[in-house]
PDB file of N, CA and C in Angstrom:
ATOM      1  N   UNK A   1       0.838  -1.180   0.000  1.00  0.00           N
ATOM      2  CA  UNK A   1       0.000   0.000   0.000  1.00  0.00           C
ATOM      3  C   UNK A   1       0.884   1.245   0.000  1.00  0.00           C
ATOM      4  N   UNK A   2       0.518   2.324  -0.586  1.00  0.00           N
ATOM      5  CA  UNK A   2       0.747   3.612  -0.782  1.00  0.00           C
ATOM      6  C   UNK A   2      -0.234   4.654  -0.657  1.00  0.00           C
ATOM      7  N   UNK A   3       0.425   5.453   0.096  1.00  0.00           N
ATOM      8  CA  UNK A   3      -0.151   7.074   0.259  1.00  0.00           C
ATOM      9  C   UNK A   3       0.032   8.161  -1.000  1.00  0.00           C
ATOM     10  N   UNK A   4      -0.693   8.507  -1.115  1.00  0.00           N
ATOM     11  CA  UNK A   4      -0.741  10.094  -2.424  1.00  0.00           C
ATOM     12  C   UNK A   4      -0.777  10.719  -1.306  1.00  0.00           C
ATOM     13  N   UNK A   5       0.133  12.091  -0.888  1.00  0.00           N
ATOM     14  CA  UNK A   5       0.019  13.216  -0.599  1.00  0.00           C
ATOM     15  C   UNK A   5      -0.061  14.577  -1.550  1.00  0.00           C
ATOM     16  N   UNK A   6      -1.054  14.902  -1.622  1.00  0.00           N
ATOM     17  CA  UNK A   6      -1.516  16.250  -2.503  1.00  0.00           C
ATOM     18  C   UNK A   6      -1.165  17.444  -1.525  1.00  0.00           C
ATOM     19  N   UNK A   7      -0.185  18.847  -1.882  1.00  0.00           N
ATOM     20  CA  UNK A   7      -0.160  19.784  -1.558  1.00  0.00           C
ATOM     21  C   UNK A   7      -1.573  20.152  -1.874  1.00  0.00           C
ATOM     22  N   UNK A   8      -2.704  21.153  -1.483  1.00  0.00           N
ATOM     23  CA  UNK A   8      -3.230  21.932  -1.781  1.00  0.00           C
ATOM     24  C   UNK A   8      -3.688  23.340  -1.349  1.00  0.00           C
ATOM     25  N   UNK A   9      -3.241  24.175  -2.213  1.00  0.00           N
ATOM     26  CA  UNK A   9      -3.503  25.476  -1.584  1.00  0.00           C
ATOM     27  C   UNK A   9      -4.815  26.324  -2.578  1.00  0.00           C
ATOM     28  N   UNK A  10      -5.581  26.844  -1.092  1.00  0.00           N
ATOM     29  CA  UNK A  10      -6.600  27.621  -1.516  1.00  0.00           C
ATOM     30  C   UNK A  10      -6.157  29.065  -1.103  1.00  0.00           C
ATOM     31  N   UNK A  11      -7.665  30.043  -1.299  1.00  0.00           N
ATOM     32  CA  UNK A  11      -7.651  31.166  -0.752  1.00  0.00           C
ATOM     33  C   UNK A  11      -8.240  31.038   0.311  1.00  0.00           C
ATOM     34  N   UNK A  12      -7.755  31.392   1.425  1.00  0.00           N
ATOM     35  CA  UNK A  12      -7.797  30.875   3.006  1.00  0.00           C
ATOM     36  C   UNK A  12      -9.264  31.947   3.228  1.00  0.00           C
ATOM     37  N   UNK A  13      -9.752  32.667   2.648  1.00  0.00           N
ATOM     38  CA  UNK A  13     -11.397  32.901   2.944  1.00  0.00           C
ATOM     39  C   UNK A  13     -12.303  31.876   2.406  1.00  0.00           C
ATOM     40  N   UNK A  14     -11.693  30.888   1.694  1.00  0.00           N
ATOM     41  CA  UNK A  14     -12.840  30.256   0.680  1.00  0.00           C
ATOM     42  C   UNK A  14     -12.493  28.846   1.698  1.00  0.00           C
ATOM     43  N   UNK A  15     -12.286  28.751   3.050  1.00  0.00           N
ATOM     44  CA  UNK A  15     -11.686  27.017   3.167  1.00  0.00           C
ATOM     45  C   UNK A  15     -13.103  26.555   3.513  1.00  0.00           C
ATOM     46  N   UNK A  16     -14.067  27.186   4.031  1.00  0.00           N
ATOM     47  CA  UNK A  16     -15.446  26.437   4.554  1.00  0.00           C
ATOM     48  C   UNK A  16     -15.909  25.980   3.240  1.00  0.00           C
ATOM     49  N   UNK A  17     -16.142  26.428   2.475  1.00  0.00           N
ATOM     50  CA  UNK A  17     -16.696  26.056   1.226  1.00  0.00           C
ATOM     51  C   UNK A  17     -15.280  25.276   0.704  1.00  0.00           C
ATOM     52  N   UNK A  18     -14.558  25.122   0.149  1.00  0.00           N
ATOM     53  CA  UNK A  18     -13.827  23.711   0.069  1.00  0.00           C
ATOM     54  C   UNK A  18     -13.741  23.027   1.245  1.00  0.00           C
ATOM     55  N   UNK A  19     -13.686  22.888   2.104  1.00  0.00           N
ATOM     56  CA  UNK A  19     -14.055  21.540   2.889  1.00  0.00           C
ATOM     57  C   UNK A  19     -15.176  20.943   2.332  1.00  0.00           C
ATOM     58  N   UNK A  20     -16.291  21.897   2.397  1.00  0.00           N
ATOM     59  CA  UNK A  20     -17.726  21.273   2.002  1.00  0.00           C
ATOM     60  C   UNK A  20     -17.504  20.603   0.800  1.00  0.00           C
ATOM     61  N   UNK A  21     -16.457  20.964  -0.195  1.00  0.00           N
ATOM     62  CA  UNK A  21     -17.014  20.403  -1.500  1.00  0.00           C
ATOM     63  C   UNK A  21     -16.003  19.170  -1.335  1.00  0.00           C
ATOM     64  N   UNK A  22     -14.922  19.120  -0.453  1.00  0.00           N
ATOM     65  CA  UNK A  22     -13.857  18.086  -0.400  1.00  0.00           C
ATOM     66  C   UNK A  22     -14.792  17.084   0.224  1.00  0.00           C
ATOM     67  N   UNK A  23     -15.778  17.429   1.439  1.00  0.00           N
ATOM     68  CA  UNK A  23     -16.310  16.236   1.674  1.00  0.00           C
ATOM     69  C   UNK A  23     -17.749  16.051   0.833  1.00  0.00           C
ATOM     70  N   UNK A  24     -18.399  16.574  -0.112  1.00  0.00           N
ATOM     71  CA  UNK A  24     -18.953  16.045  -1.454  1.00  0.00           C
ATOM     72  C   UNK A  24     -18.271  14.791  -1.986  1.00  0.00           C
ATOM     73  N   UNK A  25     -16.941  15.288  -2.241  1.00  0.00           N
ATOM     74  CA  UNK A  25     -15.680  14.366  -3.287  1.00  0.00           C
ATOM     75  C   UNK A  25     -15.426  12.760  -2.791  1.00  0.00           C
ATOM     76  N   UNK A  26     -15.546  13.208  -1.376  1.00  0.00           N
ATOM     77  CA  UNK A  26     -14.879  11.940  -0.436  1.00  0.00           C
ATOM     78  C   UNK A  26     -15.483  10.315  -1.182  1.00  0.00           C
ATOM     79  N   UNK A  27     -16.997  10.152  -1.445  1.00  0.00           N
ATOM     80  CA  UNK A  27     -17.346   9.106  -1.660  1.00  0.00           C
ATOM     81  C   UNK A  27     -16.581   8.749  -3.406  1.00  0.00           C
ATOM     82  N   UNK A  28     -16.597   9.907  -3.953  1.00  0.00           N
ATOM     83  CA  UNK A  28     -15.463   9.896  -5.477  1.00  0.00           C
ATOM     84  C   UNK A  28     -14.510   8.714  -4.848  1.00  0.00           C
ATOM     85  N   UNK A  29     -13.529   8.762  -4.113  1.00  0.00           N
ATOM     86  CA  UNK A  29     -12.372   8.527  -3.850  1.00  0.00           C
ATOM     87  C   UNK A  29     -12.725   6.836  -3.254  1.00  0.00           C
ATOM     88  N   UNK A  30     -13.839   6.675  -2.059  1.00  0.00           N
ATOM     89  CA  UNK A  30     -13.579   5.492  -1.701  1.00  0.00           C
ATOM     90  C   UNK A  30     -15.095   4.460  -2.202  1.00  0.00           C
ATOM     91  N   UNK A  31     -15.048   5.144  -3.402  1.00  0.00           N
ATOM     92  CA  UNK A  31     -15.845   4.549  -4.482  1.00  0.00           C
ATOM     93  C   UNK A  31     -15.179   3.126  -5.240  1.00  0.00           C
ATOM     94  N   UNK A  32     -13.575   3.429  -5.519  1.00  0.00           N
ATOM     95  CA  UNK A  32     -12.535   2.817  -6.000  1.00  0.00           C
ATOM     96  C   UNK A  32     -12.364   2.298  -5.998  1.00  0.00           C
ATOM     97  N   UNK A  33     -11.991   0.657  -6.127  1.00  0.00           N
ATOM     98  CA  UNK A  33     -11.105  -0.541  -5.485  1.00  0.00           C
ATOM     99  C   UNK A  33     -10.221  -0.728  -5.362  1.00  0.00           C
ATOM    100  N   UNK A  34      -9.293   0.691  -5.739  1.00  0.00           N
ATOM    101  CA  UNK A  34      -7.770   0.648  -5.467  1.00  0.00           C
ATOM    102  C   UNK A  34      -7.513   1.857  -4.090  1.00  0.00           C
ATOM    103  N   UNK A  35      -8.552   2.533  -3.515  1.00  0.00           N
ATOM    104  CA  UNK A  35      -8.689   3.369  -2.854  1.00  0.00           C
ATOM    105  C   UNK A  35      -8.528   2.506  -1.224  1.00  0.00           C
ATOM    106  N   UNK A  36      -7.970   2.984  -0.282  1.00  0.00           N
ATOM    107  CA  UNK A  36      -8.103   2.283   0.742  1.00  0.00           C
ATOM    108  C   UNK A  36      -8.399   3.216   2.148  1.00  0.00           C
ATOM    109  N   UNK A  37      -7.937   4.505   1.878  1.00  0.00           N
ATOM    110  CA  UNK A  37      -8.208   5.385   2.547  1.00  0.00           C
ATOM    111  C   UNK A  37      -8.527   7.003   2.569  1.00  0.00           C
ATOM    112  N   UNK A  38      -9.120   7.908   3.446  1.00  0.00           N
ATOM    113  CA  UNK A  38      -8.840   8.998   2.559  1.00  0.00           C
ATOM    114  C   UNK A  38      -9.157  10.154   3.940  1.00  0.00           C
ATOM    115  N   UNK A  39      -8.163  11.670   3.975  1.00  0.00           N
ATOM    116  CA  UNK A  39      -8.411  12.406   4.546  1.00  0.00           C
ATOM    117  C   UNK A  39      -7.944  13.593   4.208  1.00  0.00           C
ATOM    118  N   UNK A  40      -8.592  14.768   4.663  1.00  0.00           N
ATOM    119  CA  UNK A  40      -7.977  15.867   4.243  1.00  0.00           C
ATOM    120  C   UNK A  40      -7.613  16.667   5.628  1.00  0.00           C
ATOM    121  N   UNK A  41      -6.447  16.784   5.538  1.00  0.00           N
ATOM    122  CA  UNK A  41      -5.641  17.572   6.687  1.00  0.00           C
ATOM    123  C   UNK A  41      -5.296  19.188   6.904  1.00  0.00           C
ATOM    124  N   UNK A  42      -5.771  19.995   6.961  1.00  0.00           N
ATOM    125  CA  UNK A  42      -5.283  21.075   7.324  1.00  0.00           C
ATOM    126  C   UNK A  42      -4.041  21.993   7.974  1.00  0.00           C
ATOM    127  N   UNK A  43      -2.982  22.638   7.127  1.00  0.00           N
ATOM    128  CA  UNK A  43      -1.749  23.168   7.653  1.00  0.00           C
ATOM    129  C   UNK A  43      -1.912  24.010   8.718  1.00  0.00           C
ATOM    130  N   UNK A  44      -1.241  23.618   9.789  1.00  0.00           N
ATOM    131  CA  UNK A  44      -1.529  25.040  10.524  1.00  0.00           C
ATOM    132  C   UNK A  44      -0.837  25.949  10.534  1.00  0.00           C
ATOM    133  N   UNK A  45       0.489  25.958  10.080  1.00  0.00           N
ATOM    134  CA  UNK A  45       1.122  26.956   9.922  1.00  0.00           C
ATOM    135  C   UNK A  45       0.864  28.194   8.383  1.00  0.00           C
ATOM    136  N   UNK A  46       0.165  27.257   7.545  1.00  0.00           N
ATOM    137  CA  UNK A  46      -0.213  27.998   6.691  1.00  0.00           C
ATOM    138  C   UNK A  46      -1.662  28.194   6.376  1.00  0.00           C
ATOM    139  N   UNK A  47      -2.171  28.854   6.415  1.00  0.00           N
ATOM    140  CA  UNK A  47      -3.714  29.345   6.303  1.00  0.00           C
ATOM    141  C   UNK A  47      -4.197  29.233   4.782  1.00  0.00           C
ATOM    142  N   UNK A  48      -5.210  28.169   4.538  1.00  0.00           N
ATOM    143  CA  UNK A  48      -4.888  28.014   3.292  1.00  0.00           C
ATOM    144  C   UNK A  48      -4.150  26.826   2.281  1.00  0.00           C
ATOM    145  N   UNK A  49      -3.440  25.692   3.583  1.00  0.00           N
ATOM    146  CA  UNK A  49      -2.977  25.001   2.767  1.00  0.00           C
ATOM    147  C   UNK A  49      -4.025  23.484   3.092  1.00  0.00           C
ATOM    148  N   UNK A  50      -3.908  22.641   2.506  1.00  0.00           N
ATOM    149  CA  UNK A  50      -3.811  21.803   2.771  1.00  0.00           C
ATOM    150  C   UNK A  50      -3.116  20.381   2.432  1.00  0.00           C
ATOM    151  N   UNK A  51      -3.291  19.293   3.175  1.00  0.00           N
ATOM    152  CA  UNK A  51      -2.576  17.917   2.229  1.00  0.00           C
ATOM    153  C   UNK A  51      -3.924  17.211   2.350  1.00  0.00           C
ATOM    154  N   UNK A  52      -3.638  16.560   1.139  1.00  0.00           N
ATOM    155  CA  UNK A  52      -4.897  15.306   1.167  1.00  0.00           C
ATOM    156  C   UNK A  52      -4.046  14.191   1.185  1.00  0.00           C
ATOM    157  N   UNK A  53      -4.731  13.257   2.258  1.00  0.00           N
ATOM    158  CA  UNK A  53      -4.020  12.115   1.981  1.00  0.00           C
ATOM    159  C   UNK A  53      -4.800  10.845   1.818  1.00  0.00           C
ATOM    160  N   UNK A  54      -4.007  10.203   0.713  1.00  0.00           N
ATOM    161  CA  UNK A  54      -5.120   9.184   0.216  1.00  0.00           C
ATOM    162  C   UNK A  54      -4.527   7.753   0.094  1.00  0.00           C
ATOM    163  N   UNK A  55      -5.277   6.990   0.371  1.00  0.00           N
ATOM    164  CA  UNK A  55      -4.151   5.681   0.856  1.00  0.00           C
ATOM    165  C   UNK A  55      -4.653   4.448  -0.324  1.00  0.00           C
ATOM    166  N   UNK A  56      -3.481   3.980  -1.295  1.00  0.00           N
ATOM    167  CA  UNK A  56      -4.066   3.474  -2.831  1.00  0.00           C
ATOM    168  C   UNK A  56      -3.211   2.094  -2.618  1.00  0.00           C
ATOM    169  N   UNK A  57      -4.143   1.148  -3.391  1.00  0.00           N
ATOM    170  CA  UNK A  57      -3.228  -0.458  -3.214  1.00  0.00           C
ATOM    171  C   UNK A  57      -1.930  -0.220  -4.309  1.00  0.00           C
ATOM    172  N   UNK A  58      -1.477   0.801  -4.718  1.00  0.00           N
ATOM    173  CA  UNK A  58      -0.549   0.951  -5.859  1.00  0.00           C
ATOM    174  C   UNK A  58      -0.857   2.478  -6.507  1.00  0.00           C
ATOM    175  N   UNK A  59       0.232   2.947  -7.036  1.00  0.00           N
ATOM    176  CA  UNK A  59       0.810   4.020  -7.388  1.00  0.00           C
ATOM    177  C   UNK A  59      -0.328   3.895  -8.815  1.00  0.00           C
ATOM    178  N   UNK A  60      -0.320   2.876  -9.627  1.00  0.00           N
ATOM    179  CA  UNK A  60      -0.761   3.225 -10.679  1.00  0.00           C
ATOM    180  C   UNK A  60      -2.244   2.944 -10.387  1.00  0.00           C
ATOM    181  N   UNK A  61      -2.842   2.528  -9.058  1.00  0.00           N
ATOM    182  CA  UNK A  61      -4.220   2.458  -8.740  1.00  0.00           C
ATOM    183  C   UNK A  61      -4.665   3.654  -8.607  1.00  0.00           C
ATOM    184  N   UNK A  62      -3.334   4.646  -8.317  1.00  0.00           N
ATOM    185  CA  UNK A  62      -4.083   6.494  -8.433  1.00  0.00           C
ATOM    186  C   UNK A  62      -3.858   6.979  -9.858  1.00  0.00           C
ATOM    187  N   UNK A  63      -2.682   6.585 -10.438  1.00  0.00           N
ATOM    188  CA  UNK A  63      -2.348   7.419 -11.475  1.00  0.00           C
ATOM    189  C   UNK A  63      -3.188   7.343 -12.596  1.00  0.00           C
ATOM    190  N   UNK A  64      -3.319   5.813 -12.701  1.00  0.00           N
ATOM    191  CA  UNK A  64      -3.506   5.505 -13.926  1.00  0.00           C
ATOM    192  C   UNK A  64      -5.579   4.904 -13.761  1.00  0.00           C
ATOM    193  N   UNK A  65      -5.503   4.253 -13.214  1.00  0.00           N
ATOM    194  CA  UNK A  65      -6.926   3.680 -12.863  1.00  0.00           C
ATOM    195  C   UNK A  65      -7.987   4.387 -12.244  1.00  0.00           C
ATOM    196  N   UNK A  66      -7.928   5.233 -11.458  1.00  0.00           N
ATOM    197  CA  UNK A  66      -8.933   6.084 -10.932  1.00  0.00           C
ATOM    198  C   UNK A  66      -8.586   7.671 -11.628  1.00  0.00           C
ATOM    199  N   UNK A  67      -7.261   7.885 -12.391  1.00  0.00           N
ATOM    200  CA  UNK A  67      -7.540   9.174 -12.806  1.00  0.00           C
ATOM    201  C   UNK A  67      -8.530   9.199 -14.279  1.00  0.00           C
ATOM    202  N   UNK A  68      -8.465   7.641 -14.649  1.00  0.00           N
ATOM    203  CA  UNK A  68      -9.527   7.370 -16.098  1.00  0.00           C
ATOM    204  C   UNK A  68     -10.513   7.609 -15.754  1.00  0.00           C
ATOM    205  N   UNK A  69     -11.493   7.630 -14.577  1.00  0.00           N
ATOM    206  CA  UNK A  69     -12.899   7.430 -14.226  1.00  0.00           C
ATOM    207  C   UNK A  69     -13.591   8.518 -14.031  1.00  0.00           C
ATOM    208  N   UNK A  70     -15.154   8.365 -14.271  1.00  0.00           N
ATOM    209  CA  UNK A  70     -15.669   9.823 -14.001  1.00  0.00           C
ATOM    210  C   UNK A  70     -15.282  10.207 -12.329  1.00  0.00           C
ATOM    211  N   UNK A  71     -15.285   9.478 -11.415  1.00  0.00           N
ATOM    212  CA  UNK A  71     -15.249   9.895 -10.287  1.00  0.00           C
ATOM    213  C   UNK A  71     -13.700  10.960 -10.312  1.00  0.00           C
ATOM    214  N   UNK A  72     -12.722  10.463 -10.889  1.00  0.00           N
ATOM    215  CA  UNK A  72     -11.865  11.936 -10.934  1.00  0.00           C
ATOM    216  C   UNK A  72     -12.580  13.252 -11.766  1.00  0.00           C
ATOM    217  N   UNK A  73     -13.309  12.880 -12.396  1.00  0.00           N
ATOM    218  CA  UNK A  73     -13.189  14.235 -13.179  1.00  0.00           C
ATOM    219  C   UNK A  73     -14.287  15.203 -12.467  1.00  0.00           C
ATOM    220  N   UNK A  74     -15.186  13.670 -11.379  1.00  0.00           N
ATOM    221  CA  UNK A  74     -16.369  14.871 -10.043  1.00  0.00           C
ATOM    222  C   UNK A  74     -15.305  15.778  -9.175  1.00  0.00           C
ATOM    223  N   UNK A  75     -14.349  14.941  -8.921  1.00  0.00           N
ATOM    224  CA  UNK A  75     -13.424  15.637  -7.996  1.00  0.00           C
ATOM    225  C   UNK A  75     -12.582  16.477  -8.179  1.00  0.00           C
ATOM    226  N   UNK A  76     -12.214  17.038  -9.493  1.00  0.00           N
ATOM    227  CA  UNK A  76     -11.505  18.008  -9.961  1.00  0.00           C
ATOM    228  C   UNK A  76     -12.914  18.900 -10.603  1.00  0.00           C
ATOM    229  N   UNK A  77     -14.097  18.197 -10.868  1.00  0.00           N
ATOM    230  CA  UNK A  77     -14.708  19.866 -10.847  1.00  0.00           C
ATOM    231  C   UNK A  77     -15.430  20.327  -9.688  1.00  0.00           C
ATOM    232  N   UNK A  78     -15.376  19.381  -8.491  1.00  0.00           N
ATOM    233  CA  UNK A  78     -15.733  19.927  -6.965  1.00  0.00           C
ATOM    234  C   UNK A  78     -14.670  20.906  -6.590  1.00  0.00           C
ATOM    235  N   UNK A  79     -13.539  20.433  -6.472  1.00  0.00           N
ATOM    236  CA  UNK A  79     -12.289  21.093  -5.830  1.00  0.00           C
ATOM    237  C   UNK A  79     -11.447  22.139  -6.980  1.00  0.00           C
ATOM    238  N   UNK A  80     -11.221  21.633  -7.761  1.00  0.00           N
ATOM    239  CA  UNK A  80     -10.567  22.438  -8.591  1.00  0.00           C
ATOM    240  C   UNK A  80     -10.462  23.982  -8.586  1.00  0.00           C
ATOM    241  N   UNK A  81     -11.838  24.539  -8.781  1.00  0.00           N
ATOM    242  CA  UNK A  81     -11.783  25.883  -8.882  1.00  0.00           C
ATOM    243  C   UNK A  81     -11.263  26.376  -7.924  1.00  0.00           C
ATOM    244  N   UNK A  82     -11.107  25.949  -6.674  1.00  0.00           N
ATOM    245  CA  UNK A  82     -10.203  26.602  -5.438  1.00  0.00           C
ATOM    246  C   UNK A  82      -8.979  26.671  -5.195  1.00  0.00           C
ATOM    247  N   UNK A  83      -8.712  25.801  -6.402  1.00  0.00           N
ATOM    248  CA  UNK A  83      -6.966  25.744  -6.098  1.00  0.00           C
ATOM    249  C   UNK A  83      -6.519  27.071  -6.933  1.00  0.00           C
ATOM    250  N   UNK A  84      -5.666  28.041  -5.883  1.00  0.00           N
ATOM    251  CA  UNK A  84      -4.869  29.017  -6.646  1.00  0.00           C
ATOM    252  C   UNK A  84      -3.085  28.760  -6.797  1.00  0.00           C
ATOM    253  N   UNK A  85      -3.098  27.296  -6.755  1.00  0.00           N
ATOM    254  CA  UNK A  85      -2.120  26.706  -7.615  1.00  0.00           C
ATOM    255  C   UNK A  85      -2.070  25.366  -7.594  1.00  0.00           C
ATOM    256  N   UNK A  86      -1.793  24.691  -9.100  1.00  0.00           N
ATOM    257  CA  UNK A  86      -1.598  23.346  -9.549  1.00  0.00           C
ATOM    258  C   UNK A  86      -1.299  22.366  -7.744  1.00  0.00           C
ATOM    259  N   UNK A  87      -2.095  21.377  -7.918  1.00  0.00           N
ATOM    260  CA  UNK A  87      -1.831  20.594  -6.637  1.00  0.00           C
ATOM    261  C   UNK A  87      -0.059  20.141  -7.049  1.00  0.00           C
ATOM    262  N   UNK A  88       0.609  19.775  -5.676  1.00  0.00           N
ATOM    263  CA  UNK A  88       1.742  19.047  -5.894  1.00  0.00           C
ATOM    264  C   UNK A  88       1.372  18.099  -4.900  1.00  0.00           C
ATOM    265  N   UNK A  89       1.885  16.606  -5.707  1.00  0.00           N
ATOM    266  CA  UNK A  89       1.709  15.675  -5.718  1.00  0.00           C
ATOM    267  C   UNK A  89       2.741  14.684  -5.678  1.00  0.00           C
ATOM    268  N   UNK A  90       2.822  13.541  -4.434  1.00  0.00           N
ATOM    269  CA  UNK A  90       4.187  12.673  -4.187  1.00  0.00           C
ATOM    270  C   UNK A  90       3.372  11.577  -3.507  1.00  0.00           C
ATOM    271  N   UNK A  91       4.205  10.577  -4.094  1.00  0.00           N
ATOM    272  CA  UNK A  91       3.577   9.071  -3.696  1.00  0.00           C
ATOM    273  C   UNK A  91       4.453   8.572  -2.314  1.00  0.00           C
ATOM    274  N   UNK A  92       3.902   8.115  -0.992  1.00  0.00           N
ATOM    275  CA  UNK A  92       4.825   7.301  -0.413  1.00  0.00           C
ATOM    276  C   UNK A  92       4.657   6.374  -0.302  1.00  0.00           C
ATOM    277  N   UNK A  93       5.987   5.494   0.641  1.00  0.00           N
ATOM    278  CA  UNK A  93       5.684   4.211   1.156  1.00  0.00           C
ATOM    279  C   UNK A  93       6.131   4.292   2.606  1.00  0.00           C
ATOM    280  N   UNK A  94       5.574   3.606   3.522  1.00  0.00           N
ATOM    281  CA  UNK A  94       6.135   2.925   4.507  1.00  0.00           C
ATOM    282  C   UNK A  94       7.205   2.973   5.029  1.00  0.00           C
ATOM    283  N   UNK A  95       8.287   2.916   5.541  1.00  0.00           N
ATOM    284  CA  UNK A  95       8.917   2.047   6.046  1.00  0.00           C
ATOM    285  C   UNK A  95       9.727   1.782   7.046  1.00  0.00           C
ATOM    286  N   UNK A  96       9.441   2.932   8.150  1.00  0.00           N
ATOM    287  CA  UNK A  96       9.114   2.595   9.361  1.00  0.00           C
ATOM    288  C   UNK A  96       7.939   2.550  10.093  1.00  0.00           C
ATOM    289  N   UNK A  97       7.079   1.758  10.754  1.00  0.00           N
ATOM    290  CA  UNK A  97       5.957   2.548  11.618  1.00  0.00           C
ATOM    291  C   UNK A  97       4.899   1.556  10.881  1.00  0.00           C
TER     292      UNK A  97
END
Protein backbone atom coordinates (compact mmCIF):
# COMPACT_ATOMS: atom_id res chain seq x y z
CA UNK A 1 0.00 0.00 0.00
CA UNK A 2 0.75 3.61 -0.78
CA UNK A 3 -0.15 7.07 0.26
CA UNK A 4 -0.74 10.09 -2.42
CA UNK A 5 0.02 13.22 -0.60
CA UNK A 6 -1.52 16.25 -2.50
CA UNK A 7 -0.16 19.78 -1.56
CA UNK A 8 -3.23 21.93 -1.78
CA UNK A 9 -3.50 25.48 -1.58
CA UNK A 10 -6.60 27.62 -1.52
CA UNK A 11 -7.65 31.17 -0.75
CA UNK A 12 -7.80 30.88 3.01
CA UNK A 13 -11.40 32.90 2.94
CA UNK A 14 -12.84 30.26 0.68
CA UNK A 15 -11.69 27.02 3.17
CA UNK A 16 -15.45 26.44 4.55
CA UNK A 17 -16.70 26.06 1.23
CA UNK A 18 -13.83 23.71 0.07
CA UNK A 19 -14.06 21.54 2.89
CA UNK A 20 -17.73 21.27 2.00
CA UNK A 21 -17.01 20.40 -1.50
CA UNK A 22 -13.86 18.09 -0.40
CA UNK A 23 -16.31 16.24 1.67
CA UNK A 24 -18.95 16.05 -1.45
CA UNK A 25 -15.68 14.37 -3.29
CA UNK A 26 -14.88 11.94 -0.44
CA UNK A 27 -17.35 9.11 -1.66
CA UNK A 28 -15.46 9.90 -5.48
CA UNK A 29 -12.37 8.53 -3.85
CA UNK A 30 -13.58 5.49 -1.70
CA UNK A 31 -15.84 4.55 -4.48
CA UNK A 32 -12.54 2.82 -6.00
CA UNK A 33 -11.11 -0.54 -5.48
CA UNK A 34 -7.77 0.65 -5.47
CA UNK A 35 -8.69 3.37 -2.85
CA UNK A 36 -8.10 2.28 0.74
CA UNK A 37 -8.21 5.39 2.55
CA UNK A 38 -8.84 9.00 2.56
CA UNK A 39 -8.41 12.41 4.55
CA UNK A 40 -7.98 15.87 4.24
CA UNK A 41 -5.64 17.57 6.69
CA UNK A 42 -5.28 21.08 7.32
CA UNK A 43 -1.75 23.17 7.65
CA UNK A 44 -1.53 25.04 10.52
CA UNK A 45 1.12 26.96 9.92
CA UNK A 46 -0.21 28.00 6.69
CA UNK A 47 -3.71 29.34 6.30
CA UNK A 48 -4.89 28.01 3.29
CA UNK A 49 -2.98 25.00 2.77
CA UNK A 50 -3.81 21.80 2.77
CA UNK A 51 -2.58 17.92 2.23
CA UNK A 52 -4.90 15.31 1.17
CA UNK A 53 -4.02 12.12 1.98
CA UNK A 54 -5.12 9.18 0.22
CA UNK A 55 -4.15 5.68 0.86
CA UNK A 56 -4.07 3.47 -2.83
CA UNK A 57 -3.23 -0.46 -3.21
CA UNK A 58 -0.55 0.95 -5.86
CA UNK A 59 0.81 4.02 -7.39
CA UNK A 60 -0.76 3.23 -10.68
CA UNK A 61 -4.22 2.46 -8.74
CA UNK A 62 -4.08 6.49 -8.43
CA UNK A 63 -2.35 7.42 -11.48
CA UNK A 64 -3.51 5.50 -13.93
CA UNK A 65 -6.93 3.68 -12.86
CA UNK A 66 -8.93 6.08 -10.93
CA UNK A 67 -7.54 9.17 -12.81
CA UNK A 68 -9.53 7.37 -16.10
CA UNK A 69 -12.90 7.43 -14.23
CA UNK A 70 -15.67 9.82 -14.00
CA UNK A 71 -15.25 9.89 -10.29
CA UNK A 72 -11.86 11.94 -10.93
CA UNK A 73 -13.19 14.23 -13.18
CA UNK A 74 -16.37 14.87 -10.04
CA UNK A 75 -13.42 15.64 -8.00
CA UNK A 76 -11.50 18.01 -9.96
CA UNK A 77 -14.71 19.87 -10.85
CA UNK A 78 -15.73 19.93 -6.97
CA UNK A 79 -12.29 21.09 -5.83
CA UNK A 80 -10.57 22.44 -8.59
CA UNK A 81 -11.78 25.88 -8.88
CA UNK A 82 -10.20 26.60 -5.44
CA UNK A 83 -6.97 25.74 -6.10
CA UNK A 84 -4.87 29.02 -6.65
CA UNK A 85 -2.12 26.71 -7.62
CA UNK A 86 -1.60 23.35 -9.55
CA UNK A 87 -1.83 20.59 -6.64
CA UNK A 88 1.74 19.05 -5.89
CA UNK A 89 1.71 15.68 -5.72
CA UNK A 90 4.19 12.67 -4.19
CA UNK A 91 3.58 9.07 -3.70
CA UNK A 92 4.83 7.30 -0.41
CA UNK A 93 5.68 4.21 1.16
CA UNK A 94 6.14 2.92 4.51
CA UNK A 95 8.92 2.05 6.05
CA UNK A 96 9.11 2.59 9.36
CA UNK A 97 5.96 2.55 11.62
Amino acid sequence: MIFEIARLTIDPARAADFEAAVAKAEPFFRADKGCTSFALQQVIEEPGVYHLLVGWVSVEAHMVDFRETQNFQEWRALAGPFFVEPPKVVHVRNVIG
